[in-house]
C-alpha atoms as a PDB file:
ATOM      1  CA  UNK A   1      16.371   6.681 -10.784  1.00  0.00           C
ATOM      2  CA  UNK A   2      14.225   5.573 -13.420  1.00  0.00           C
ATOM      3  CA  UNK A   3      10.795   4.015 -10.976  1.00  0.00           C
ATOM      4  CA  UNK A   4       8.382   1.784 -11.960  1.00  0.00           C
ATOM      5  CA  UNK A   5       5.991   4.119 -10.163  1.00  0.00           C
ATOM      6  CA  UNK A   6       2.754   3.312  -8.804  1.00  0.00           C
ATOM      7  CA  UNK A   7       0.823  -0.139  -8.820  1.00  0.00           C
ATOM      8  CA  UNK A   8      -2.439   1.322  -8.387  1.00  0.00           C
ATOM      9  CA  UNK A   9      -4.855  -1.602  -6.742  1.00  0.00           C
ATOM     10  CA  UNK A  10      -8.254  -0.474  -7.814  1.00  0.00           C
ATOM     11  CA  UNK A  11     -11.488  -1.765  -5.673  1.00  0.00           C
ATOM     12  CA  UNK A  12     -14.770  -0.722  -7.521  1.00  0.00           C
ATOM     13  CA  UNK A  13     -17.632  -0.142  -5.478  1.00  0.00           C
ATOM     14  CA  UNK A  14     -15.339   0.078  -2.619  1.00  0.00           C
ATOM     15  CA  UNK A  15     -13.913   3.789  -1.307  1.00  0.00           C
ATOM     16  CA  UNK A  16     -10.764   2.690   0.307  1.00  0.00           C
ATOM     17  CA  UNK A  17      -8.069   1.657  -2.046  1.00  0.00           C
ATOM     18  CA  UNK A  18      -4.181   1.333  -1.996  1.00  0.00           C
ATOM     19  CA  UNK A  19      -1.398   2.650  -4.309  1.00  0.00           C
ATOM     20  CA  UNK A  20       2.319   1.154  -4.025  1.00  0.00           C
ATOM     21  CA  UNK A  21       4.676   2.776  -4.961  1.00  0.00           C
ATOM     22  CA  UNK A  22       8.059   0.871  -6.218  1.00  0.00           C
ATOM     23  CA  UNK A  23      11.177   1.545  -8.803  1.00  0.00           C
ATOM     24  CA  UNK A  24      12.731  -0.469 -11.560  1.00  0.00           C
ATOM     25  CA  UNK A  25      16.510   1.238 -10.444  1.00  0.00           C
ATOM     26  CA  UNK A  26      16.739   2.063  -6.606  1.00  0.00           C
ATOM     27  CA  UNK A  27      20.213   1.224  -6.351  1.00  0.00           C
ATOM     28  CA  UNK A  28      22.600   2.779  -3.520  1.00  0.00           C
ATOM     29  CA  UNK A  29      20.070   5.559  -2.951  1.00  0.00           C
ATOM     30  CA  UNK A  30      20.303   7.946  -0.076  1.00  0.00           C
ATOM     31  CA  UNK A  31      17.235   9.899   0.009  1.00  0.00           C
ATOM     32  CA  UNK A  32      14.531  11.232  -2.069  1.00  0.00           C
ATOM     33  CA  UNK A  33      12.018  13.498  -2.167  1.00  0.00           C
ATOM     34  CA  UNK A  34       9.121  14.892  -4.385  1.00  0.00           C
ATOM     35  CA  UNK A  35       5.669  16.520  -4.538  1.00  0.00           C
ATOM     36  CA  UNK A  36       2.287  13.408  -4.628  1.00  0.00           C
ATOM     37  CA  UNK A  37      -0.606  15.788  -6.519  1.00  0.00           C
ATOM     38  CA  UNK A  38      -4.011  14.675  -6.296  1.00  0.00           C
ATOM     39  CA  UNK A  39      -7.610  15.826  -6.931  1.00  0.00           C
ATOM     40  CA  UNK A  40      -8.112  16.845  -3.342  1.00  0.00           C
ATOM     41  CA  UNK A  41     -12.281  16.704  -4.512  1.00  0.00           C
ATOM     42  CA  UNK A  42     -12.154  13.054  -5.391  1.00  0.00           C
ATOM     43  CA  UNK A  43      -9.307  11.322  -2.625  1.00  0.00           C
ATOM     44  CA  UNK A  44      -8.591  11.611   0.595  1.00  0.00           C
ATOM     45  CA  UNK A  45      -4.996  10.420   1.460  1.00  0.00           C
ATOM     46  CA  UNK A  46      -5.593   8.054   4.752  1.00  0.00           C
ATOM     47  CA  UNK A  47      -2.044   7.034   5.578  1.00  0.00           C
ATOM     48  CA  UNK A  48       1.445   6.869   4.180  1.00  0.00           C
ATOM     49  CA  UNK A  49       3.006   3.480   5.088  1.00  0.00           C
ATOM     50  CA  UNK A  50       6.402   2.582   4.673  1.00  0.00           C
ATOM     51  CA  UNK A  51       7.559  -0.925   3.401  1.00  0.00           C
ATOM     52  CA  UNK A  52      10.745  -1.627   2.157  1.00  0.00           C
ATOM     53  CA  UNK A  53      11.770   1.849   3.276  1.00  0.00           C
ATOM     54  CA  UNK A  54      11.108   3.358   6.693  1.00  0.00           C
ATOM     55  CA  UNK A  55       8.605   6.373   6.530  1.00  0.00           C
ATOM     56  CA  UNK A  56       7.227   8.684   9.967  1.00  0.00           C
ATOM     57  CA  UNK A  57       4.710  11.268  10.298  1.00  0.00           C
ATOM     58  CA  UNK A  58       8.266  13.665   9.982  1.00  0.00           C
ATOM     59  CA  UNK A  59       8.726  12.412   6.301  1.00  0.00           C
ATOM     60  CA  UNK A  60       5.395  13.286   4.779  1.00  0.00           C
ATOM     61  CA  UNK A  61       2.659  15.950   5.112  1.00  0.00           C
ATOM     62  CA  UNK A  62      -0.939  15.227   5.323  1.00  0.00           C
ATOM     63  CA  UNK A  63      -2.322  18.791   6.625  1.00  0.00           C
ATOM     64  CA  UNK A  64      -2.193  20.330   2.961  1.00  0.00           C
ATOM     65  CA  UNK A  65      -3.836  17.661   1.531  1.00  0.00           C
ATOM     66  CA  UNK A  66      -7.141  19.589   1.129  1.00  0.00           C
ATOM     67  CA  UNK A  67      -5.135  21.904  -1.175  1.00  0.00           C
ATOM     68  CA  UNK A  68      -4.210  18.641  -3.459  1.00  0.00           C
ATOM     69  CA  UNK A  69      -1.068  17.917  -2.541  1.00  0.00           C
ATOM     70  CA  UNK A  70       1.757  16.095   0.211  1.00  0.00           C
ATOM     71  CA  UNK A  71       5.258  16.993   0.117  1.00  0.00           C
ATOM     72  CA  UNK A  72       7.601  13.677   0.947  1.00  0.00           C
ATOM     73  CA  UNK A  73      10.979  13.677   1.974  1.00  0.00           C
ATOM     74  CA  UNK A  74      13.509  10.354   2.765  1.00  0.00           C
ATOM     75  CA  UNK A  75      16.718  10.165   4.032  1.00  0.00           C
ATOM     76  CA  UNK A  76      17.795   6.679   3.580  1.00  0.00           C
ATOM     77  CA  UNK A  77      21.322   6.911   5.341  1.00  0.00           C
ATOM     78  CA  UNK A  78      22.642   3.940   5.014  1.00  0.00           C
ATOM     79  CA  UNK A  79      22.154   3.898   1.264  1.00  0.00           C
ATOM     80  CA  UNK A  80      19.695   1.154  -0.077  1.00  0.00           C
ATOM     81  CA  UNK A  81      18.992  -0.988  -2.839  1.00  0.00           C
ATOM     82  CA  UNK A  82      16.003  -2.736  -3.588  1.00  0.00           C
ATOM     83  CA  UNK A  83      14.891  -4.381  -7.003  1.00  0.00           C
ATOM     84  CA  UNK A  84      12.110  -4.001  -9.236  1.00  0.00           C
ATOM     85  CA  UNK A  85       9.887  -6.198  -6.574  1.00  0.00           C
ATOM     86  CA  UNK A  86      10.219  -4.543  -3.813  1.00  0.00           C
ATOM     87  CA  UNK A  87       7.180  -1.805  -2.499  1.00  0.00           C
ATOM     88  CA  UNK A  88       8.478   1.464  -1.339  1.00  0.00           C
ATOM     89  CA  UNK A  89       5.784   2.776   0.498  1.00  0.00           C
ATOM     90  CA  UNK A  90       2.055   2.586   0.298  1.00  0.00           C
ATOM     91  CA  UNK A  91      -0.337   5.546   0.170  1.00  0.00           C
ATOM     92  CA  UNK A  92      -3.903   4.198   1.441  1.00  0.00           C
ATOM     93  CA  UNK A  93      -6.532   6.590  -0.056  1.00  0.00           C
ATOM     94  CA  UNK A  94     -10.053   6.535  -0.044  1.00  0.00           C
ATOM     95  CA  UNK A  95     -11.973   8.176  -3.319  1.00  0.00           C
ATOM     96  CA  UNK A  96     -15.565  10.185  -3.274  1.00  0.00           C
ATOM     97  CA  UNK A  97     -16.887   8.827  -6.776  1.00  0.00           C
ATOM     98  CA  UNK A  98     -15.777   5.582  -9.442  1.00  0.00           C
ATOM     99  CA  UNK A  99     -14.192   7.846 -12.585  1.00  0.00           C
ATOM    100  CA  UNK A 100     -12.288   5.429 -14.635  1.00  0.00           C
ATOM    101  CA  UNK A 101     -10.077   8.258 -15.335  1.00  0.00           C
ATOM    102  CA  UNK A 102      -9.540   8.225 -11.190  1.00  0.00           C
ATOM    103  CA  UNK A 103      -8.926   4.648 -11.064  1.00  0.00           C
ATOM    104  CA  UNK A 104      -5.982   4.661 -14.112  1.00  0.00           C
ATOM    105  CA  UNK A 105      -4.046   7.588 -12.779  1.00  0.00           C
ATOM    106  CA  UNK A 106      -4.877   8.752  -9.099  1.00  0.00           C
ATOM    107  CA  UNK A 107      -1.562  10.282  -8.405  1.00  0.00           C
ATOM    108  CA  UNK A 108       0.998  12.597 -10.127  1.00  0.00           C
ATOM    109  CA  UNK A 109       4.719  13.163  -8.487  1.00  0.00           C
ATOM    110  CA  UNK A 110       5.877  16.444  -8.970  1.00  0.00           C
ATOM    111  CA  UNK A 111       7.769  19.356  -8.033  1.00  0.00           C
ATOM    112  CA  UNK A 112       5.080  21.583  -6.767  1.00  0.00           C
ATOM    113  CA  UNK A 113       6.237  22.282  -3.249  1.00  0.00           C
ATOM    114  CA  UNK A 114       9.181  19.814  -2.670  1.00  0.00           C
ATOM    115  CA  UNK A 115      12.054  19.523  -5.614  1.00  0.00           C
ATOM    116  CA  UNK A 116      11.306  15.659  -6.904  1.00  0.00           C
ATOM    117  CA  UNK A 117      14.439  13.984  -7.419  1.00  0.00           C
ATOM    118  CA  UNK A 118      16.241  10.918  -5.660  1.00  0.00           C
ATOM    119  CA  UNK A 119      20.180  11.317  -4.349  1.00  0.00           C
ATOM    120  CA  UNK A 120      22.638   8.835  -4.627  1.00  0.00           C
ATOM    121  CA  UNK A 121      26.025   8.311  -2.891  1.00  0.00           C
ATOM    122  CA  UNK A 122      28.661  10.575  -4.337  1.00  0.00           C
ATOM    123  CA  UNK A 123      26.463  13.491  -4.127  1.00  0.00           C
ATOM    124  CA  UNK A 124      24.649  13.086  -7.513  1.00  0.00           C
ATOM    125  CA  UNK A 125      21.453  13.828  -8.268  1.00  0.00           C
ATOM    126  CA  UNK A 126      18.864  12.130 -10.198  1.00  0.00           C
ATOM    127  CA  UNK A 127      15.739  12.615 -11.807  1.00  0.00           C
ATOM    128  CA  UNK A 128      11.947  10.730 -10.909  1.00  0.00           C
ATOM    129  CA  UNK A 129       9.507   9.974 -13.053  1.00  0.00           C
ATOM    130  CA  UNK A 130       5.976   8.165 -12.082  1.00  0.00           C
ATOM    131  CA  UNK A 131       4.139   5.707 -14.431  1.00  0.00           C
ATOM    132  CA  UNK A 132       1.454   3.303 -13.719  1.00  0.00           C
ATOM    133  CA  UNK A 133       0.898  -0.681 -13.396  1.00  0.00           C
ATOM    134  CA  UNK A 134      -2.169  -1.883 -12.779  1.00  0.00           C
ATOM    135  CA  UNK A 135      -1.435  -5.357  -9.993  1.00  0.00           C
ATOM    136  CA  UNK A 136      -3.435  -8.144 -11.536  1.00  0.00           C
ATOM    137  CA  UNK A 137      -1.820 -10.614  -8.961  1.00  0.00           C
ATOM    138  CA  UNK A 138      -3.707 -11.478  -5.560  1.00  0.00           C
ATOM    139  CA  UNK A 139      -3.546  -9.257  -3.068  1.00  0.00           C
ATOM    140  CA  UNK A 140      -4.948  -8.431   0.177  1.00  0.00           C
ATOM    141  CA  UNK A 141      -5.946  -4.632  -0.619  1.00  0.00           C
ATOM    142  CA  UNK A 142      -7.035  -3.562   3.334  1.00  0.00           C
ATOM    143  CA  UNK A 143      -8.128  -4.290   6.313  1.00  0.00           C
ATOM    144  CA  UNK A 144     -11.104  -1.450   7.663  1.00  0.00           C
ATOM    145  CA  UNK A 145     -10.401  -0.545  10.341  1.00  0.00           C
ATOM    146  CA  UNK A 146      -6.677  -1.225  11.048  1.00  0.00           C
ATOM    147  CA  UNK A 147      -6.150  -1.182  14.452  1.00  0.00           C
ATOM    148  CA  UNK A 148      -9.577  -2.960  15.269  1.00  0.00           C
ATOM    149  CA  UNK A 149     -11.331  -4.280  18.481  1.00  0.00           C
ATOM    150  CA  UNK A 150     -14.333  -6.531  17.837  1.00  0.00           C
ATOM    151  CA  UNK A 151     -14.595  -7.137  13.660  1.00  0.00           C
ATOM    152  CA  UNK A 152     -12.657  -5.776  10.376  1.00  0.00           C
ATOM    153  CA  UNK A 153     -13.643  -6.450   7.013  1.00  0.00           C
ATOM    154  CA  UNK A 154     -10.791  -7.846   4.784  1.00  0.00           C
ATOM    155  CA  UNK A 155     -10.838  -6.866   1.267  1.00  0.00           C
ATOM    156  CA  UNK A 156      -9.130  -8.426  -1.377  1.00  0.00           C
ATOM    157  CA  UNK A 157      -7.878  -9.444  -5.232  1.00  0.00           C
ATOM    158  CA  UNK A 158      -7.958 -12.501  -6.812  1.00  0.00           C
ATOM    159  CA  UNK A 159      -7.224 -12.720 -10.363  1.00  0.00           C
ATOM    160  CA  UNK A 160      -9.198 -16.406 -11.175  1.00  0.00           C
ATOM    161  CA  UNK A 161     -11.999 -17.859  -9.389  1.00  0.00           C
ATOM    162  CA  UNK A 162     -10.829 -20.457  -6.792  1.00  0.00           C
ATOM    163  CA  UNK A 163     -10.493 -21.704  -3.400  1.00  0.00           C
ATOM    164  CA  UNK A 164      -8.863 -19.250  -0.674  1.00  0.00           C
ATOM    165  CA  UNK A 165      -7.157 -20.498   2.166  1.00  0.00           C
ATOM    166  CA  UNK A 166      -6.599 -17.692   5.136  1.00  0.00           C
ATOM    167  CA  UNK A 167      -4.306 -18.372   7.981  1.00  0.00           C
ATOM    168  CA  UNK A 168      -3.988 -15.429  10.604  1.00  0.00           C
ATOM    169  CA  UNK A 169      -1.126 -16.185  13.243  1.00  0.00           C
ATOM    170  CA  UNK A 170       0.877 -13.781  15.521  1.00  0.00           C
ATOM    171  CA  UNK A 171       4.709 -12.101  15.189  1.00  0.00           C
ATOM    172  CA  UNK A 172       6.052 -15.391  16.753  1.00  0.00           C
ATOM    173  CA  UNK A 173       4.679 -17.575  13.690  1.00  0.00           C
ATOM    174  CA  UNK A 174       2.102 -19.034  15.880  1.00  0.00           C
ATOM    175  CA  UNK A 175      -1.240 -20.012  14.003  1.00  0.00           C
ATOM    176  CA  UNK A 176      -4.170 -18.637  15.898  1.00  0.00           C
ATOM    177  CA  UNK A 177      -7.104 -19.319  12.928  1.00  0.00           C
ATOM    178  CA  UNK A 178      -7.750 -20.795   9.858  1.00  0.00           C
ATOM    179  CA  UNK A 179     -10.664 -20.534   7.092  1.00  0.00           C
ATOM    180  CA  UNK A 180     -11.121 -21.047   3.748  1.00  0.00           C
ATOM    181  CA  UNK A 181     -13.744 -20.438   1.225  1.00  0.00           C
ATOM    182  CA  UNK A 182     -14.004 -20.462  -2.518  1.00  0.00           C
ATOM    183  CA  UNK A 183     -14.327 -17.224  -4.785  1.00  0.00           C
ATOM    184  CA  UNK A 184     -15.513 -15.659  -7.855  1.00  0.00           C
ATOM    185  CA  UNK A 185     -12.169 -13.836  -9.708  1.00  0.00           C
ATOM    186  CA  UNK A 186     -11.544 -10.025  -9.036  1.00  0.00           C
ATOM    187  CA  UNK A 187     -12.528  -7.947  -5.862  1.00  0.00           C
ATOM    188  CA  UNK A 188     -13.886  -9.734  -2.594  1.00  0.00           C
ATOM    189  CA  UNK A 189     -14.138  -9.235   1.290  1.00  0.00           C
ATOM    190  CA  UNK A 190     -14.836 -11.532   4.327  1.00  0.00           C
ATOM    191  CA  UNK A 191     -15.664 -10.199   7.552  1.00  0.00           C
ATOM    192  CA  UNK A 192     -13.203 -11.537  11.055  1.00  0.00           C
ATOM    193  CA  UNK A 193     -14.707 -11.071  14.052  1.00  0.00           C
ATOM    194  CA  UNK A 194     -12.661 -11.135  17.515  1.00  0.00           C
ATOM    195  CA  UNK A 195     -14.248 -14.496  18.712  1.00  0.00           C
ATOM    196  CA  UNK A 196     -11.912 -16.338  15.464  1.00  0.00           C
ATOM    197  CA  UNK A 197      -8.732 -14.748  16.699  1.00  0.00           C
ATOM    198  CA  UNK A 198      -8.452 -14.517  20.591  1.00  0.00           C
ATOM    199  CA  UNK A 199      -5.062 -12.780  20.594  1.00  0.00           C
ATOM    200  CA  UNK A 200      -4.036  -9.052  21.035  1.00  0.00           C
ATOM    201  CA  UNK A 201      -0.990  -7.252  18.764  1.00  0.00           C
ATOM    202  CA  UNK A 202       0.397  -7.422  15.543  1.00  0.00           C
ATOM    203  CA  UNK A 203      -1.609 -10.351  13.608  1.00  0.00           C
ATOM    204  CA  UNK A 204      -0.615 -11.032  10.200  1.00  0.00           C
ATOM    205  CA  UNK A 205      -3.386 -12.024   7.653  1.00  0.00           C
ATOM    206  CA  UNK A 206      -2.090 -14.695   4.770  1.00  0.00           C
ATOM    207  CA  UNK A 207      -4.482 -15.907   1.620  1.00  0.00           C
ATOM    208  CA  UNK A 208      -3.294 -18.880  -0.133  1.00  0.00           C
ATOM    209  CA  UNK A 209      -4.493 -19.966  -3.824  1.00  0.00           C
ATOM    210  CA  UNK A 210      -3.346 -21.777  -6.387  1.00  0.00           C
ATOM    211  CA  UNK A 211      -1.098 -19.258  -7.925  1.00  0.00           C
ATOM    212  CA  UNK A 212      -0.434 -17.146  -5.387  1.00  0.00           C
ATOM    213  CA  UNK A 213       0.182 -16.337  -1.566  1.00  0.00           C
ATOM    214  CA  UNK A 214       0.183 -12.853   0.106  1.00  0.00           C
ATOM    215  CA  UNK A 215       0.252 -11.257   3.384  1.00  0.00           C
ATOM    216  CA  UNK A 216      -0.914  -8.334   5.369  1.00  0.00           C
ATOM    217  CA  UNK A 217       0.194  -7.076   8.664  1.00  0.00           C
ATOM    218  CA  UNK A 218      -3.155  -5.539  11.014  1.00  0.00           C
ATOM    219  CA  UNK A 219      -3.298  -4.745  14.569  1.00  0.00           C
ATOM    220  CA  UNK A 220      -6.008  -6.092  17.297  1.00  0.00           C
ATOM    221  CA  UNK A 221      -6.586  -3.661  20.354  1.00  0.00           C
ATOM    222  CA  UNK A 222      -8.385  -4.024  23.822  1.00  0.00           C
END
């Protein structure tokens, strides 16, 4: 398995971030596993979420993170195979200062506690390696907090300056608000109050512009 690696989504003057991780060759893979290194003085690893495979709290370990590091472990039983598009997993981090250095590489897979290599049918065994992509595309980058009661602040990526058009409906496709608002190109946030969406659940967030649509999935609680 040759990945892609990481897509590192990069939020300056903003501490919460996202890194997705994706490969260029995940074809009929049955598990995989590895070592994600970090400066343990400059991030904080928030959450783990799975995408396009299914993660747990029983395939990752946050409690070392203090010492720099997570092991990960996946057994994908019944193999998978996902193209070049397709996100992994997502590791949401939040970082203590703006080094450039930081921002280009946050993360490093490697061996140091768990063996990192990916397992294909037929009991071979193949090698990782991580690179970096920086995601110039728009992009919802979080929603803070996620689950939230009253009001969340939605930050996001848009690579031109241009109109935005939000629609947030629920799991049965059901449109419970609209907005839209024009914006200057690169980083942005709008703030949703509980009064705009009067609904409890999964919600799922979309931005529309004029080269791109995306979506996010966040959860409102009582």
């Amino acid at each position: 398995m040759s990945p892609r690696g990481v897509q590192a989504t990069t939020r300056p003057n903003s501490d919460i971030r996202r890194a997705q991780i994706s490969s260029n060759n995940y074809s009929d893979v049955i598990g995989l596993q590895g070592t994600i290194e970090f400066d343990a003085d400059q991030i904080e690893v928030l959450d783990v979420v799975g995408q396009n495979i299914k993660l747990n709290v029983s395939n990752y370990n946050l409690t070392k993170q203090s010492q720099g590091w997570i092991a990960i472990s996946y057994d994908g039983v019944p193999q998978l195979t996902k193209d070049g598009e397709d996100v992994l997993f997502d590791i949401i981090y939040k970082v203590k200062s703006d080094d450039e250095a930081l921002n280009a590489e946050p993360f490093r897979m490697t061996s140091r506690v768990t063996p990192l290599e990916a397992y294909v049918s037929g009991d071979q065994i193949l090698d990782v390696r991580m690179s970096y992509k920086q995601d110039e595309s728009t992009q919802i980058v979080s929603v803070s907090p996620n689950p939230w009661i009253d009001k969340a602040t939605i930050e996001f990526f848009i690579p031109q300056a241009g109109k935005g058009q939000w629609e947030f409906y629920d799991v049965n496709g059901r449109v419970l608000h609209r907005k839209s608002d024009t914006y200057e190109a690169g980083y942005n946030s709008i703030e949703i109050e509980r009064k705009d969406i009067q609904a409890s659940g999964i919600v799922y967030v979309k931005l529309i512009t004029d080269t791109h649509t995306t979506e996010y999935k966040m959860m409102l609680v009582d």
